[in-house]
C-alpha atoms as a PDB file:
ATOM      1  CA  UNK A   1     -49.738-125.611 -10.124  1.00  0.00           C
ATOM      2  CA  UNK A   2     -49.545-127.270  -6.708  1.00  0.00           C
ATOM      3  CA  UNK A   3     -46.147-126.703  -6.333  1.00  0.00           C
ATOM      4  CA  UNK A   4     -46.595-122.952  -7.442  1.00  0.00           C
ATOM      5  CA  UNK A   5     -48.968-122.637  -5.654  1.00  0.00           C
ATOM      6  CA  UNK A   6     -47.640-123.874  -1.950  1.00  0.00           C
ATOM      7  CA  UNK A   7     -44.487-121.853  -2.371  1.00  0.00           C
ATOM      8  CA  UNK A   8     -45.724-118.861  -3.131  1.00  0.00           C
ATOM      9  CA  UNK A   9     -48.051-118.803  -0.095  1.00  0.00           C
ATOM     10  CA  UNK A  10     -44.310-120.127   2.117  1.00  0.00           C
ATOM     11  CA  UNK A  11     -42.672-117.202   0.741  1.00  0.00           C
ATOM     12  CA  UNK A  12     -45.117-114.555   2.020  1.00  0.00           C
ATOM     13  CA  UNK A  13     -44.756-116.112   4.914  1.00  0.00           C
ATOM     14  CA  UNK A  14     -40.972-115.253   5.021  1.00  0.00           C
ATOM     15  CA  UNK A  15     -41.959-111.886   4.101  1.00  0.00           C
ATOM     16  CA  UNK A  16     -42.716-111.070   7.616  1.00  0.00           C
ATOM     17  CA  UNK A  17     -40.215-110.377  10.279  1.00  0.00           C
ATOM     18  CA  UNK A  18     -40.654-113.017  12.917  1.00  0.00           C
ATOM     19  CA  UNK A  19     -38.919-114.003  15.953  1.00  0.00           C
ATOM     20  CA  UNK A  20     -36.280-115.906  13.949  1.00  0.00           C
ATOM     21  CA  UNK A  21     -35.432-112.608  11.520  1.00  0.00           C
ATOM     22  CA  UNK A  22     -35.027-110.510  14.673  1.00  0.00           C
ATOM     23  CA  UNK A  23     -32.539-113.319  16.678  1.00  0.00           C
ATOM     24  CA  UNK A  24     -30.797-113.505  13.271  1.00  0.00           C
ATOM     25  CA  UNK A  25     -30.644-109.633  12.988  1.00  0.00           C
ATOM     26  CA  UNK A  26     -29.097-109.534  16.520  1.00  0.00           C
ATOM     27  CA  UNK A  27     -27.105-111.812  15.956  1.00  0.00           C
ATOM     28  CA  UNK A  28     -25.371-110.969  13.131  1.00  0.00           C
ATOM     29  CA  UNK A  29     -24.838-107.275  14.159  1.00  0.00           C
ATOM     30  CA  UNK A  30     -22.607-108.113  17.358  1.00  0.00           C
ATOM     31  CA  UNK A  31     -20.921-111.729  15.611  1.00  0.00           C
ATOM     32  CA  UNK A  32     -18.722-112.362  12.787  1.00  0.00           C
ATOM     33  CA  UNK A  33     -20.560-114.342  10.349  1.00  0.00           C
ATOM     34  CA  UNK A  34     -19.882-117.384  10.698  1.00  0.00           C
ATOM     35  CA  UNK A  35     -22.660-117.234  14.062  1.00  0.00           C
ATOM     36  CA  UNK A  36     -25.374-115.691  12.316  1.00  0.00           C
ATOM     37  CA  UNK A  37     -24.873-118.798   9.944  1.00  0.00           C
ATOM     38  CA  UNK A  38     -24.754-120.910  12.948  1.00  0.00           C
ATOM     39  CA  UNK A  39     -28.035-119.528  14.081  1.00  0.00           C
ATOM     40  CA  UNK A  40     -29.719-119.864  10.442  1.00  0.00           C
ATOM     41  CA  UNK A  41     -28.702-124.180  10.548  1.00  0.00           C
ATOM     42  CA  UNK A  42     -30.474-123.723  13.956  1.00  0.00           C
ATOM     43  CA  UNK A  43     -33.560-122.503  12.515  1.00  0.00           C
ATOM     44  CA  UNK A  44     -33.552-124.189   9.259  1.00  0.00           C
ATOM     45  CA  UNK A  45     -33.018-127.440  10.997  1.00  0.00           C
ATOM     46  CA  UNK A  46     -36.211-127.245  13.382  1.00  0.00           C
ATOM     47  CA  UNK A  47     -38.021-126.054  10.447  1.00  0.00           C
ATOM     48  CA  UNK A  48     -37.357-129.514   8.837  1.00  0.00           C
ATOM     49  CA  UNK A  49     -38.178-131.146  11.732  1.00  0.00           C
ATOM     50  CA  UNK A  50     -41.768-129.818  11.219  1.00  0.00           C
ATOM     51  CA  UNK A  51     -41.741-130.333   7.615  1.00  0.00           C
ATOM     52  CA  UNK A  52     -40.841-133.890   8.123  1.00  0.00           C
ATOM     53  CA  UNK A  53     -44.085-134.221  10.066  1.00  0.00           C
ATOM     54  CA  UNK A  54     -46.042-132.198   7.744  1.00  0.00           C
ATOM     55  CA  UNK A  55     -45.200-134.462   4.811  1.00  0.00           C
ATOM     56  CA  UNK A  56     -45.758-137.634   6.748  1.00  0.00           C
ATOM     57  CA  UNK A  57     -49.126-136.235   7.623  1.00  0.00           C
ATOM     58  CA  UNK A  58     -49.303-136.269  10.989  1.00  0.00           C
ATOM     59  CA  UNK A  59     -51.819-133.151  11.816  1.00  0.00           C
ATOM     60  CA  UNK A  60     -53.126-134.972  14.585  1.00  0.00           C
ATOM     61  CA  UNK A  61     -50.337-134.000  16.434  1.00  0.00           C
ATOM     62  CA  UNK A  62     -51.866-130.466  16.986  1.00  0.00           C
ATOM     63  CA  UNK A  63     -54.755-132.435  18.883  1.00  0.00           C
ATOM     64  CA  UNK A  64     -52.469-134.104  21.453  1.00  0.00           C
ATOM     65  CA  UNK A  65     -53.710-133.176  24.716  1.00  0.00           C
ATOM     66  CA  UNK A  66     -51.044-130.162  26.168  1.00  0.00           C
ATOM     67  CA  UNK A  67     -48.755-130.332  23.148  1.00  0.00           C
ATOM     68  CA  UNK A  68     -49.576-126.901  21.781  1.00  0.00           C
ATOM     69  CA  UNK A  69     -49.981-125.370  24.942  1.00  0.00           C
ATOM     70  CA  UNK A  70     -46.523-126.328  26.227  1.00  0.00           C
ATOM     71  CA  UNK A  71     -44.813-125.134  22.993  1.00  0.00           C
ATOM     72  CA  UNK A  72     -46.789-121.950  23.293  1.00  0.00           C
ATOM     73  CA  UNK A  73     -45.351-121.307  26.904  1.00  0.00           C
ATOM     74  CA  UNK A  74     -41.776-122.612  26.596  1.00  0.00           C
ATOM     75  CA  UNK A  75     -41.434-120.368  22.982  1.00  0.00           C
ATOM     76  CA  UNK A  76     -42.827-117.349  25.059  1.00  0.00           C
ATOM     77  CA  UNK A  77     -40.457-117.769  28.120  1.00  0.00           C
ATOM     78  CA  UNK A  78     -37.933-118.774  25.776  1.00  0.00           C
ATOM     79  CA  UNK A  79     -38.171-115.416  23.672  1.00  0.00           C
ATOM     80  CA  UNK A  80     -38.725-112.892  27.270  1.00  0.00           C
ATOM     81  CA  UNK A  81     -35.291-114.572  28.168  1.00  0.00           C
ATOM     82  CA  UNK A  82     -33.548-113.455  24.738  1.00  0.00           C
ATOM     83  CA  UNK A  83     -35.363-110.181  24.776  1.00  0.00           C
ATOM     84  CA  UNK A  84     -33.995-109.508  28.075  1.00  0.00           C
ATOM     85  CA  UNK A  85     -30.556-110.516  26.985  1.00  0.00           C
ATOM     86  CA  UNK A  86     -30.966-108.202  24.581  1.00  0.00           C
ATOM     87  CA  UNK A  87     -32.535-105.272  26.474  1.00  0.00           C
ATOM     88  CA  UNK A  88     -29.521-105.303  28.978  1.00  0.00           C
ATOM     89  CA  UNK A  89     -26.857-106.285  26.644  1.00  0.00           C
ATOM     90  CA  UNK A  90     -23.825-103.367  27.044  1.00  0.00           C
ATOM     91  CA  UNK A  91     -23.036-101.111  24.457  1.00  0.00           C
ATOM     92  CA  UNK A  92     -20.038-102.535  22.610  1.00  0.00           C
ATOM     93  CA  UNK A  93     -16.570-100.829  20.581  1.00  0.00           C
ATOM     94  CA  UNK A  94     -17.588-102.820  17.076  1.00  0.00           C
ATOM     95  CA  UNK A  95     -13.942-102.716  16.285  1.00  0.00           C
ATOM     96  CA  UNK A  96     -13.602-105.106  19.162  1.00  0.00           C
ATOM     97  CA  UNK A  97     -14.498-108.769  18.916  1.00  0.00           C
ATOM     98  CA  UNK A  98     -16.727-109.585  21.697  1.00  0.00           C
ATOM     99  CA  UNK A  99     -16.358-112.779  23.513  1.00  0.00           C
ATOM    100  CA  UNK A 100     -19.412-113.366  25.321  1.00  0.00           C
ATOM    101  CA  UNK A 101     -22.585-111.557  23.873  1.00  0.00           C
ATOM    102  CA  UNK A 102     -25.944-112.716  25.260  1.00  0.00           C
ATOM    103  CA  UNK A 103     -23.540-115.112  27.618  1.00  0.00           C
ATOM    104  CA  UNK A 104     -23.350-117.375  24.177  1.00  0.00           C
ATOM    105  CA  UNK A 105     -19.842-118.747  23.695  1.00  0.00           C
ATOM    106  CA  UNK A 106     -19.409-121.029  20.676  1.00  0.00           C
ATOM    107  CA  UNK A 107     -21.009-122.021  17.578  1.00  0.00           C
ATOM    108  CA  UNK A 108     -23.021-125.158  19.275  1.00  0.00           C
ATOM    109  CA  UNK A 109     -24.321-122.373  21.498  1.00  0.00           C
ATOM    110  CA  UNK A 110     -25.292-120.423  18.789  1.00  0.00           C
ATOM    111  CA  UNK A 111     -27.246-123.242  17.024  1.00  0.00           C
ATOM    112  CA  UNK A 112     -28.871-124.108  19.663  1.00  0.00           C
ATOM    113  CA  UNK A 113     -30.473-120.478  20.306  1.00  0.00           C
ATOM    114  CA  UNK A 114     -31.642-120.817  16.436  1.00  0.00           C
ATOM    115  CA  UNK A 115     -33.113-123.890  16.948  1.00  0.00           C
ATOM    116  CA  UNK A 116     -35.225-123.423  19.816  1.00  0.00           C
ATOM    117  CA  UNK A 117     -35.877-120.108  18.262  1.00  0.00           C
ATOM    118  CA  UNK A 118     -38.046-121.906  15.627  1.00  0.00           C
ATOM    119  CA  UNK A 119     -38.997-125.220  17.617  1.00  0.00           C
ATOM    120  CA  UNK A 120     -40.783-123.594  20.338  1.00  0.00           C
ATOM    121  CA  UNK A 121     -42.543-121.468  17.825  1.00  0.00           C
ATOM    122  CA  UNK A 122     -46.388-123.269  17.912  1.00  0.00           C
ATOM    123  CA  UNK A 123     -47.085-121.132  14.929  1.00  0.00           C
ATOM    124  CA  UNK A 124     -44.407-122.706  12.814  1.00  0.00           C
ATOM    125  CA  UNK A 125     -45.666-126.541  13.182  1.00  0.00           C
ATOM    126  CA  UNK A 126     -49.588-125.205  12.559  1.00  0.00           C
ATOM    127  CA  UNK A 127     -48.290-123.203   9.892  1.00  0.00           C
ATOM    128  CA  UNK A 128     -46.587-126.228   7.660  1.00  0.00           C
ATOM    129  CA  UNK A 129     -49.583-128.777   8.434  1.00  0.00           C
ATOM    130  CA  UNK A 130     -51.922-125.797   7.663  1.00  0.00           C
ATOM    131  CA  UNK A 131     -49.855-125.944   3.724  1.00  0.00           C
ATOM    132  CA  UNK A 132     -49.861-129.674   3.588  1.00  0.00           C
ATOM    133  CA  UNK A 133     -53.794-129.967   4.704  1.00  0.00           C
ATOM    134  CA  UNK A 134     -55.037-126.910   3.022  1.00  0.00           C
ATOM    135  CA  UNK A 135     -53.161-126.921  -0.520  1.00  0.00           C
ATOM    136  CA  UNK A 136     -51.308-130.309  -1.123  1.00  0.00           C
ATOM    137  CA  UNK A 137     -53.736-133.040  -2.522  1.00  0.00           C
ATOM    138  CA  UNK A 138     -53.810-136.351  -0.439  1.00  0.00           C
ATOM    139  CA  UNK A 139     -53.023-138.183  -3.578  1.00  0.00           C
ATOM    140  CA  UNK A 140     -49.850-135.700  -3.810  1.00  0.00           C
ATOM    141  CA  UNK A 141     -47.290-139.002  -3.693  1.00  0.00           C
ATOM    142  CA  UNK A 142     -44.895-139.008  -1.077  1.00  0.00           C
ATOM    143  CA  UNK A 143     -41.843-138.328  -2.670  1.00  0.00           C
ATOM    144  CA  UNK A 144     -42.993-135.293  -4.434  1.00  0.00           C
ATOM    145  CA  UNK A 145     -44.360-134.097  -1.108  1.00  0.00           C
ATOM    146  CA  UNK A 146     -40.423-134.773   0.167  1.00  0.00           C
ATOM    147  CA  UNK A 147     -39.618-132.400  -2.645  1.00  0.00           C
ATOM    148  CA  UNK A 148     -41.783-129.548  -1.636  1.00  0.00           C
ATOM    149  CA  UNK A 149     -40.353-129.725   2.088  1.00  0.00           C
ATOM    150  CA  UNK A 150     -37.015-129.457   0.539  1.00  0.00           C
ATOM    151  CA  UNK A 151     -37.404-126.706  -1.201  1.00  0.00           C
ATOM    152  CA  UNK A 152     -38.852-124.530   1.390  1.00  0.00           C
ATOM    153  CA  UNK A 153     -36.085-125.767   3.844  1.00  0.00           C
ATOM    154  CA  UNK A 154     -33.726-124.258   0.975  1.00  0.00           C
ATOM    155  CA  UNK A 155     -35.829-121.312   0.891  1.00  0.00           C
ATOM    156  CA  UNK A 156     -35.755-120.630   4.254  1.00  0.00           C
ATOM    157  CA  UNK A 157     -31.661-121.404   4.770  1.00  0.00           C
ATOM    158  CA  UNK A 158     -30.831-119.102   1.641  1.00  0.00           C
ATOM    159  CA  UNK A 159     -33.522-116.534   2.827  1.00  0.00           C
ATOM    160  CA  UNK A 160     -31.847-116.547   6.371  1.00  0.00           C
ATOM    161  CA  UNK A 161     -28.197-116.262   5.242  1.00  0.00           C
ATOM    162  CA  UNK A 162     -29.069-113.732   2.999  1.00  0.00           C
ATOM    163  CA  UNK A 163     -30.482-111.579   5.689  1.00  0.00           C
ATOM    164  CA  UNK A 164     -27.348-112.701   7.879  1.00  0.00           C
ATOM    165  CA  UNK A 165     -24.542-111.316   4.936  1.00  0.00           C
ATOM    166  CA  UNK A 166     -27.011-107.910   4.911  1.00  0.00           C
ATOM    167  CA  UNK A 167     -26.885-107.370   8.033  1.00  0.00           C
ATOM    168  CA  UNK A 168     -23.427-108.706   9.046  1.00  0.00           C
ATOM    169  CA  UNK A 169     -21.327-106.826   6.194  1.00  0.00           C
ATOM    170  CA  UNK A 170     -18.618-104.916   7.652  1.00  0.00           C
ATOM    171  CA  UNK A 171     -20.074-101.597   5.484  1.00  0.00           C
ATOM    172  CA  UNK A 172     -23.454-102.160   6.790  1.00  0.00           C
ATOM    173  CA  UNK A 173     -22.005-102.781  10.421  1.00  0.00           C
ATOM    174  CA  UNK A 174     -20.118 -98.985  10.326  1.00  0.00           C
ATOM    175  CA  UNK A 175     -22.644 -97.183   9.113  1.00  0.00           C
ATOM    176  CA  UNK A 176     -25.295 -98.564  11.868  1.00  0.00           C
ATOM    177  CA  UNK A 177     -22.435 -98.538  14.281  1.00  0.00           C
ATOM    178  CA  UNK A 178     -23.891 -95.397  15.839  1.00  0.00           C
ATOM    179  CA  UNK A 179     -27.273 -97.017  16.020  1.00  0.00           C
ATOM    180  CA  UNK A 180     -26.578-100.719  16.784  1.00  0.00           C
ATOM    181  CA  UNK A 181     -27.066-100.314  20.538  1.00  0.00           C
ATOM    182  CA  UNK A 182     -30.448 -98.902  19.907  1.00  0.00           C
ATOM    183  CA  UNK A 183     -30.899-101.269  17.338  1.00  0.00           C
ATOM    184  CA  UNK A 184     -30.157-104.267  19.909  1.00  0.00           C
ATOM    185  CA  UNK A 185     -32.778-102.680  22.138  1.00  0.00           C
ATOM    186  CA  UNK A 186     -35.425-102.470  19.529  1.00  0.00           C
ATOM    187  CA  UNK A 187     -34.938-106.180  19.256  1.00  0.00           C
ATOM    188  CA  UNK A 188     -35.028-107.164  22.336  1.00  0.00           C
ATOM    189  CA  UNK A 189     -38.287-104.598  23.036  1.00  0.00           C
ATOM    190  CA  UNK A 190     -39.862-106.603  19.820  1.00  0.00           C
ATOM    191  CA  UNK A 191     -39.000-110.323  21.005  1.00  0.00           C
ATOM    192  CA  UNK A 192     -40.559-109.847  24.360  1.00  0.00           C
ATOM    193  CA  UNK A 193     -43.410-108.528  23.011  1.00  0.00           C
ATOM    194  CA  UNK A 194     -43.593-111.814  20.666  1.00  0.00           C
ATOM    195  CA  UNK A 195     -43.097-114.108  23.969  1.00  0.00           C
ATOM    196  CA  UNK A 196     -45.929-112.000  25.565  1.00  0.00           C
ATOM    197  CA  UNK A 197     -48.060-112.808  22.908  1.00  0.00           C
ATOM    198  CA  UNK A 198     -47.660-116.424  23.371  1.00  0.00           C
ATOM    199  CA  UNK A 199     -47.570-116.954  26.954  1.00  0.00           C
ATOM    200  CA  UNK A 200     -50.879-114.051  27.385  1.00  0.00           C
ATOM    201  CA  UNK A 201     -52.442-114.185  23.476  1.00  0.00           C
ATOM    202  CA  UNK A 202     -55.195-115.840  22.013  1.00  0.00           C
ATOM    203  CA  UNK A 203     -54.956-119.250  22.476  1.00  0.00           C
ATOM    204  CA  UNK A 204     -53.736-121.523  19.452  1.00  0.00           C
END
């Protein structure tokens, strides 16, 4: 019931378009594939970083002094710069393979952007010590606790190549090829707006 319990309340979670679903979505309409994969490891990969801590039980991390706050205003500054990419990115031939979008150049590139995408996210840490905290019991044993953090690292890989082959398939590309440019800006109008939040919101 636990278990049941924890993922269900992870996978509404995933329901919602975040920052990650709209760099993935951007991604994914001007790459081949393989980037938008590259860019789902990134994310999935600082997602286990936090779910690492969360099952150690660490929550006292969100009480060191600055921690939060310095997330909160590197992810915001982090996500204006993307949305800006974004915003001013030209408007491409789709039939043409484009070197250089967003001034990203190989795959490493490309994870990185994913990774910071998610690590400078404060809401993703206080999210996944929220589940551990709120619904896993402390006498949950370790390894079992190992085994939920694996499964929503699955979740979230499978969830974000799945949105990646969606968006990325060569049928879906030509019939938004009209509207990808627009698309792009939409993106970029929405991540800003998510940086703004962080650096000028409510304070976590």
């Amino acid at each position: 019931m636990e278990f049941l319990i924890l993922a269900t309340a992870h996978f509404l979670a995933l329901l919602s378009p975040g920052t990650d679903f709209f760099i993935i979505v951007s991604t994914a309409l001007r790459r081949p594939l393989k980037y938008a994969f590259t860019v789902s490891i990134g994310i999935v990969t600082a997602h286990a970083l936090y779910l690492c801590i969360a099952v150690l039980g660490l929550e006292s991390i969100k009480h060191i002094s600055g921690l939060m706050e310095t997330l909160r205003y590197l992810g915001g500054i982090y996500l204006l710069y993307i949305g800006f990419m974004l915003i001013k990115a030209p408007k491409v031939d789709m039939d043409i393979e484009i070197k250089k979008p967003l001034h990203v150049e190989n795959l490493k590139s490309e994870f990185i952007k994913g990774f910071l995408s998610a690590f400078l996210n404060p809401k993703n840490i206080i999210f996944y010590l929220s589940l551990f905290t709120t619904l896993v019991s402390v006498s949950t044993p370790l390894y079992m606790r190992s085994l939920y953090a694996l499964w929503m690292c699955s979740l979230v890989l499978f969830w974000d190549i799945g949105i990646s082959l969606m968006v990325g398939n060569k049928k879906v590309k030509n019939r938004l090829s009209s509207y990808i440019f627009r698309l792009e800006k939409i993106a970029g109008v929405i991540l800003g707006s998510f940086g703004l939040l962080l650096i000028f919101g409510t304070k976590i």
